[in-house]
C-alpha atoms as a PDB file:
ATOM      1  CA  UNK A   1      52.841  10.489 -34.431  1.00  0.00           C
ATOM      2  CA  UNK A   2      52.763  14.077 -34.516  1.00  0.00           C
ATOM      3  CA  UNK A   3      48.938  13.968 -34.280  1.00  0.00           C
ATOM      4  CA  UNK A   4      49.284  11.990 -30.773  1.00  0.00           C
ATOM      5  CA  UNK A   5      52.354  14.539 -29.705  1.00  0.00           C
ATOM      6  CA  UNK A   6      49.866  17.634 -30.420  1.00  0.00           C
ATOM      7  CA  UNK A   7      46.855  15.681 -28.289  1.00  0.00           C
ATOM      8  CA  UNK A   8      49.236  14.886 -25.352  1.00  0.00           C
ATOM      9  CA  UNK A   9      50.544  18.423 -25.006  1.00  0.00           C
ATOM     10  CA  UNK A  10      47.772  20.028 -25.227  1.00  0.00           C
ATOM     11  CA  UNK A  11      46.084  17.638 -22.956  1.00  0.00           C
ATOM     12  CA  UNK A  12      49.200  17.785 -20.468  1.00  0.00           C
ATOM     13  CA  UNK A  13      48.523  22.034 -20.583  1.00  0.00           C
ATOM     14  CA  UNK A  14      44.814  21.795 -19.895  1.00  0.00           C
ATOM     15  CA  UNK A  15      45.881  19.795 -17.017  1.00  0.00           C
ATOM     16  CA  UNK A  16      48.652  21.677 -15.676  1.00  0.00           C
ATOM     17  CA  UNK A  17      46.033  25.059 -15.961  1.00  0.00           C
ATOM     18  CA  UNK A  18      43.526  23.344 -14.146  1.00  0.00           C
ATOM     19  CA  UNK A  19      45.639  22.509 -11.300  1.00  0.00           C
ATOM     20  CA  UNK A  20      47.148  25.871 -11.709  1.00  0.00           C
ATOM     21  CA  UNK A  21      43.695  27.489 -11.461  1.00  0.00           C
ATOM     22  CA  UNK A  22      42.807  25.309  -8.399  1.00  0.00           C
ATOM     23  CA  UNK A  23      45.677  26.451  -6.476  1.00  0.00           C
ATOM     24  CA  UNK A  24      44.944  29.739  -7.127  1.00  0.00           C
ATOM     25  CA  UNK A  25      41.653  30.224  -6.014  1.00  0.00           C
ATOM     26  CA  UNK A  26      41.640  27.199  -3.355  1.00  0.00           C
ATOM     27  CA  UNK A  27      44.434  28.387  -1.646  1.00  0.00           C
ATOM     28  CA  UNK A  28      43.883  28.409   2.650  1.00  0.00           C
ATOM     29  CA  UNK A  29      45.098  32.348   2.182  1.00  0.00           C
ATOM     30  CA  UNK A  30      41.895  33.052   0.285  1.00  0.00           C
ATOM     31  CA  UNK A  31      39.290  35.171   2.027  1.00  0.00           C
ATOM     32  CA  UNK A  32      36.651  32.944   0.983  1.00  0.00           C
ATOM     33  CA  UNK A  33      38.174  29.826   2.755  1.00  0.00           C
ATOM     34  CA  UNK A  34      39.501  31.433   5.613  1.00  0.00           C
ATOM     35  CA  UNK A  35      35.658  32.376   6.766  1.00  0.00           C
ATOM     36  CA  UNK A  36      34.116  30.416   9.933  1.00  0.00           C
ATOM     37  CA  UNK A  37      30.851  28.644   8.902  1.00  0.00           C
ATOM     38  CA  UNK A  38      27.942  29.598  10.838  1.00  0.00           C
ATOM     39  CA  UNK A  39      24.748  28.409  10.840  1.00  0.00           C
ATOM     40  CA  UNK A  40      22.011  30.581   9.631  1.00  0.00           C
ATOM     41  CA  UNK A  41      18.699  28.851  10.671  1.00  0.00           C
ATOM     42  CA  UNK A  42      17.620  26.308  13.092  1.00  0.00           C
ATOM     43  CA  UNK A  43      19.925  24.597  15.721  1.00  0.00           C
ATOM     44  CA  UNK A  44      23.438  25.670  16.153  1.00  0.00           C
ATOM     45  CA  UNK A  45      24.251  21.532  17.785  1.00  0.00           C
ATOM     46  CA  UNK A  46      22.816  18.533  18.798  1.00  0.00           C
ATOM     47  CA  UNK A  47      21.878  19.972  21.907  1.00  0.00           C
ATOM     48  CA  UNK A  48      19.727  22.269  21.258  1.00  0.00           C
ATOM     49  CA  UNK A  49      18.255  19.975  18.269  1.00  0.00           C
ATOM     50  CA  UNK A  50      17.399  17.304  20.861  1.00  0.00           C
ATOM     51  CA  UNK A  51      15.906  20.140  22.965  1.00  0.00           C
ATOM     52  CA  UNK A  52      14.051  21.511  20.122  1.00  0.00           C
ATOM     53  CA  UNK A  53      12.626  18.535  19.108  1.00  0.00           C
ATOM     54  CA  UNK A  54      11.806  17.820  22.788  1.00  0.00           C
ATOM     55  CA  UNK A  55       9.822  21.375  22.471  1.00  0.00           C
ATOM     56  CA  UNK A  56       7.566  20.327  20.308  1.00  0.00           C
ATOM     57  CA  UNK A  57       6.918  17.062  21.309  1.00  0.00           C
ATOM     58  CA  UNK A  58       5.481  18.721  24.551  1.00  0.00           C
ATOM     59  CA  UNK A  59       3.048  21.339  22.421  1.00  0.00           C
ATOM     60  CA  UNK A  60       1.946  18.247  20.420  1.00  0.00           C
ATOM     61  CA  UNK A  61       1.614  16.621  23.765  1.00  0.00           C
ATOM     62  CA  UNK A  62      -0.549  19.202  25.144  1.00  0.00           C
ATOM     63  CA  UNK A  63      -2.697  19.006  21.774  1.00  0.00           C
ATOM     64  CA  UNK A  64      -3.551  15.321  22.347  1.00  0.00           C
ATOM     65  CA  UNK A  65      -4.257  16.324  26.049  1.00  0.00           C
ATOM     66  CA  UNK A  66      -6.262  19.174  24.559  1.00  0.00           C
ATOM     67  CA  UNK A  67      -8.263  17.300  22.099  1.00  0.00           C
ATOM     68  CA  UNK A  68      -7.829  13.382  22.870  1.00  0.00           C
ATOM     69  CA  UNK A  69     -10.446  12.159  19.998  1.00  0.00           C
ATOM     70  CA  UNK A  70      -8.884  14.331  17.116  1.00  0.00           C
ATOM     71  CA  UNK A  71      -6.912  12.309  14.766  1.00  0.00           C
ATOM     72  CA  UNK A  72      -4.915  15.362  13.989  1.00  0.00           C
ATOM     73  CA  UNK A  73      -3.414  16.012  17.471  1.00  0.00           C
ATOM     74  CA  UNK A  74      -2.128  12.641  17.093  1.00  0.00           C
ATOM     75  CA  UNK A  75      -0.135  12.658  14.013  1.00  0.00           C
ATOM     76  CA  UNK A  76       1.976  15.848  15.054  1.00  0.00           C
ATOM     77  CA  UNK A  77       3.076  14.090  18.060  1.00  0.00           C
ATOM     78  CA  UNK A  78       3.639  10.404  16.030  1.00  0.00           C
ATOM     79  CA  UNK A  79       5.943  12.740  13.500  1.00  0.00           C
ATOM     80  CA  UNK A  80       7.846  14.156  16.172  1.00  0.00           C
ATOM     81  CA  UNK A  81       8.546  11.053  17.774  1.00  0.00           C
ATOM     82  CA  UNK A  82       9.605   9.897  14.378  1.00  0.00           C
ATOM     83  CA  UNK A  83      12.082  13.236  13.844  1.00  0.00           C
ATOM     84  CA  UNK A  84      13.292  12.459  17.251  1.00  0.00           C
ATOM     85  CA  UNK A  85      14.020   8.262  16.563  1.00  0.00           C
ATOM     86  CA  UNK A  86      15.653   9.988  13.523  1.00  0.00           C
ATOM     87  CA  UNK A  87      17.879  12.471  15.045  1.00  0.00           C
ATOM     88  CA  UNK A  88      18.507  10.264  18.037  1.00  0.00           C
ATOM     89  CA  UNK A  89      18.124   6.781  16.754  1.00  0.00           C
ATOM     90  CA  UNK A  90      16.093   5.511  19.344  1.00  0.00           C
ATOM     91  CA  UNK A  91      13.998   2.684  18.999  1.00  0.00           C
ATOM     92  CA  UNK A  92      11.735   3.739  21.977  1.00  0.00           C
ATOM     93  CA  UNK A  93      11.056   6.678  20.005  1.00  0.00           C
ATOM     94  CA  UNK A  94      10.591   4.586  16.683  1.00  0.00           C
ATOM     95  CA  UNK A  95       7.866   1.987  19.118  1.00  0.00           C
ATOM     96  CA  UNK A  96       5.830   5.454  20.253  1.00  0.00           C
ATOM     97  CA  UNK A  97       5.570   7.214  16.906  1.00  0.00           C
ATOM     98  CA  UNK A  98       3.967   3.534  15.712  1.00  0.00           C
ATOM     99  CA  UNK A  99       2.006   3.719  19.049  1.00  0.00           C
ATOM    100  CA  UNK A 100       0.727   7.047  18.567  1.00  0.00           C
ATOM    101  CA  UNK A 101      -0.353   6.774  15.196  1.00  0.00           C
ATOM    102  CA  UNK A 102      -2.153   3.529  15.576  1.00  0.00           C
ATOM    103  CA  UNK A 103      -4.297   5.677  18.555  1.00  0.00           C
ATOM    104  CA  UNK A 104      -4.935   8.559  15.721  1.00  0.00           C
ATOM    105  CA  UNK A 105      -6.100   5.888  13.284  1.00  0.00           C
ATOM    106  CA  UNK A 106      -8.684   5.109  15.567  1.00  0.00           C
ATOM    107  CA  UNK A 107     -10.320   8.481  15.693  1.00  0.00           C
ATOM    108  CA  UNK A 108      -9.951   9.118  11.836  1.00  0.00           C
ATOM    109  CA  UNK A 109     -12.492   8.790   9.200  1.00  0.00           C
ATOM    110  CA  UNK A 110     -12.835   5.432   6.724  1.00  0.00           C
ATOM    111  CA  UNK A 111     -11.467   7.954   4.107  1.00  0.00           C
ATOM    112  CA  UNK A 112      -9.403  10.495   6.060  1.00  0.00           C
ATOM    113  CA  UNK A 113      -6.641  10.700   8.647  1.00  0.00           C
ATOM    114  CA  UNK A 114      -3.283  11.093   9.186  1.00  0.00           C
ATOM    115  CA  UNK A 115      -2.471   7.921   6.775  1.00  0.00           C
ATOM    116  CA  UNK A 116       0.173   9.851   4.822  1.00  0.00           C
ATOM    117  CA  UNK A 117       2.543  10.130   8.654  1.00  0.00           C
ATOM    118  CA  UNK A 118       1.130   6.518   9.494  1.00  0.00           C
ATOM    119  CA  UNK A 119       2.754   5.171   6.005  1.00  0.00           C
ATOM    120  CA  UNK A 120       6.161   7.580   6.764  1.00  0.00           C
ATOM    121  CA  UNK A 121       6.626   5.717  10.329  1.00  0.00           C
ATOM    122  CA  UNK A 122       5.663   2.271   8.499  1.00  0.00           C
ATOM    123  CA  UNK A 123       8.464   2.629   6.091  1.00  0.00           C
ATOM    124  CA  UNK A 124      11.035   3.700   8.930  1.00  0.00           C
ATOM    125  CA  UNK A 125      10.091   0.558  10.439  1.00  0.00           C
ATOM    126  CA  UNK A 126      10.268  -1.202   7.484  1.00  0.00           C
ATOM    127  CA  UNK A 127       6.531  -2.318   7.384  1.00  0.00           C
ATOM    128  CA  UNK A 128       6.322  -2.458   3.685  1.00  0.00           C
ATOM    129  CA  UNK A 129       2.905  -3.892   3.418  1.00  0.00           C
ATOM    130  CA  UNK A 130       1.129  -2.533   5.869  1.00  0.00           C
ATOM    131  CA  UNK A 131       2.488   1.055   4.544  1.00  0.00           C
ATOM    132  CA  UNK A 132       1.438   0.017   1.176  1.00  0.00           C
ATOM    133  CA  UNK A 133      -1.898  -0.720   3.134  1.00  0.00           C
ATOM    134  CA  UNK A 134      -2.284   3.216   4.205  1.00  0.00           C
ATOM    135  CA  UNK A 135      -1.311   4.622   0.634  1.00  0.00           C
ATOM    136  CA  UNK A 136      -3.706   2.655  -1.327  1.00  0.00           C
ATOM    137  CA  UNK A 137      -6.453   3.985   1.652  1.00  0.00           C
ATOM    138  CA  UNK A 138      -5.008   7.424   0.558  1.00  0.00           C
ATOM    139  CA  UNK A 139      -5.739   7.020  -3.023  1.00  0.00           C
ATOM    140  CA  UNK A 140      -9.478   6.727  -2.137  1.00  0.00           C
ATOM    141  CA  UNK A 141      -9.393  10.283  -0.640  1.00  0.00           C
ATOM    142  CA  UNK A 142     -11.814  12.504  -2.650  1.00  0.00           C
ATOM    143  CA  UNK A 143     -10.618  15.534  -0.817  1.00  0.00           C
ATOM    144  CA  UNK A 144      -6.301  15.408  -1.056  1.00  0.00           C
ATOM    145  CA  UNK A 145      -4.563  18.068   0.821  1.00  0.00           C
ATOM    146  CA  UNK A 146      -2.180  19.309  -1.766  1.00  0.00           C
ATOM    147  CA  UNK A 147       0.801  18.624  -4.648  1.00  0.00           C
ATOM    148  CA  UNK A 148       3.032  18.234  -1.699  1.00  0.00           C
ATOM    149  CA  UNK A 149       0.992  15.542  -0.159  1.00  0.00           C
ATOM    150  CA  UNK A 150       0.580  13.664  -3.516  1.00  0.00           C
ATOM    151  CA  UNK A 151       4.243  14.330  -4.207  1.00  0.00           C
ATOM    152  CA  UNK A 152       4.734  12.476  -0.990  1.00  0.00           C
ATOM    153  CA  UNK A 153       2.297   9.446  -1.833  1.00  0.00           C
ATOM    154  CA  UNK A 154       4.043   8.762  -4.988  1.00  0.00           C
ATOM    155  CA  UNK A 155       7.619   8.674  -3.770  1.00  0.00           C
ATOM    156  CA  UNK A 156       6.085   6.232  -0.750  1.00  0.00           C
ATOM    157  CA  UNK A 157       4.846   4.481  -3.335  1.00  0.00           C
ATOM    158  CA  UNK A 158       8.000   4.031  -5.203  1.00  0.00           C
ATOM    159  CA  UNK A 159       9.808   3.405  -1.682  1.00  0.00           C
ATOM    160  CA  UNK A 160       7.336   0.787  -0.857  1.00  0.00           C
ATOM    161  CA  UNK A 161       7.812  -0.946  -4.895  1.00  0.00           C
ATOM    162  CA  UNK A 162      11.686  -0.824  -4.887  1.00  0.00           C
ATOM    163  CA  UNK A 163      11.986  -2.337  -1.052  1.00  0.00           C
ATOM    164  CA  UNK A 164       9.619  -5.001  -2.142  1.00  0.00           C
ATOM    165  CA  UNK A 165      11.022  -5.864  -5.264  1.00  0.00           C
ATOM    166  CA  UNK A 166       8.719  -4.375  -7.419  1.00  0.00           C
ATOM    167  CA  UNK A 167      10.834  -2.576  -9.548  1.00  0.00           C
ATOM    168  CA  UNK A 168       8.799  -1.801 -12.946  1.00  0.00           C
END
């Protein structure tokens, strides 16, 4: 009995500290609470996301215009269509990033291209096999880009496994 007294107490003061401890430094007084957030990079709203995106869309745009049988030109526009369906949630957007890419496809090499962006905007649409399709075209590249590009085929690959029920 005395055993179960001690561990209640004692329990019972290492709660009443904590909560002590919280109110003391996570009070709305404290300077460190009482400080306006501000962003330090990038957009300040949505605004000027939308417009930033929008930006971009017209260099990548002009690239295409630029350059209209390099795969290359296509994929930056596809991926800003897809950061704009993202940050927007339009469909339209979603429909030309598929568009887009399809067009690059065309112009890219049996073992090159922008397959990587063309299996990102399959999974958004939920294409499972046919983004499957472009990684297993990317594991025949005998030139790779980078760790951050095969960082980026394996967790598509695990994406693709888990949303088709693959999950060894």
């Amino acid at each position: 009995m005395l055993k179960r007294s001690a561990t209640l107490l004692a329990a019972t003061a290492l709660f009443g500290g904590a909560i002590a401890a919280y109110q003391f430094y996570a009070s709305p007084g404290d300077a460190l609470f009482a400080q306006e957030l501000r962003p330090t990079f990038g957009p300040a709203n949505y605004a000027e996301a939308v417009a930033a995106v929008d930006r971009e869309l017209a260099v990548a745009e002009a690239r295409v215009a630029r350059a209209p049988d390099q795969w290359i030109g296509y994929e930056g526009l596809a991926m800003g269509h897809l950061i704009k369906a993202q940050l927007t949630g339009s469909s339209e957007e979603l429909h030309a990033a598929s568009q887009v890419i399809a067009k690059g496809m065309e112009f890219a090499p049996e073992l090159g291209g922008p397959v990587l962006a063309a299996s990102t905007i399959n999974l958004s649409l939920h294409r499972y096999p046919a983004a499957r399709g472009y990684l297993d075209k990317y594991e025949n590249f005998v030139v790779k880009r980078g760790p951050q590009e095969e960082s980026a085929a394996l967790g598509q690959s695990g994406e693709v496994a888990f949303y088709t029920g693959d999950y060894q």
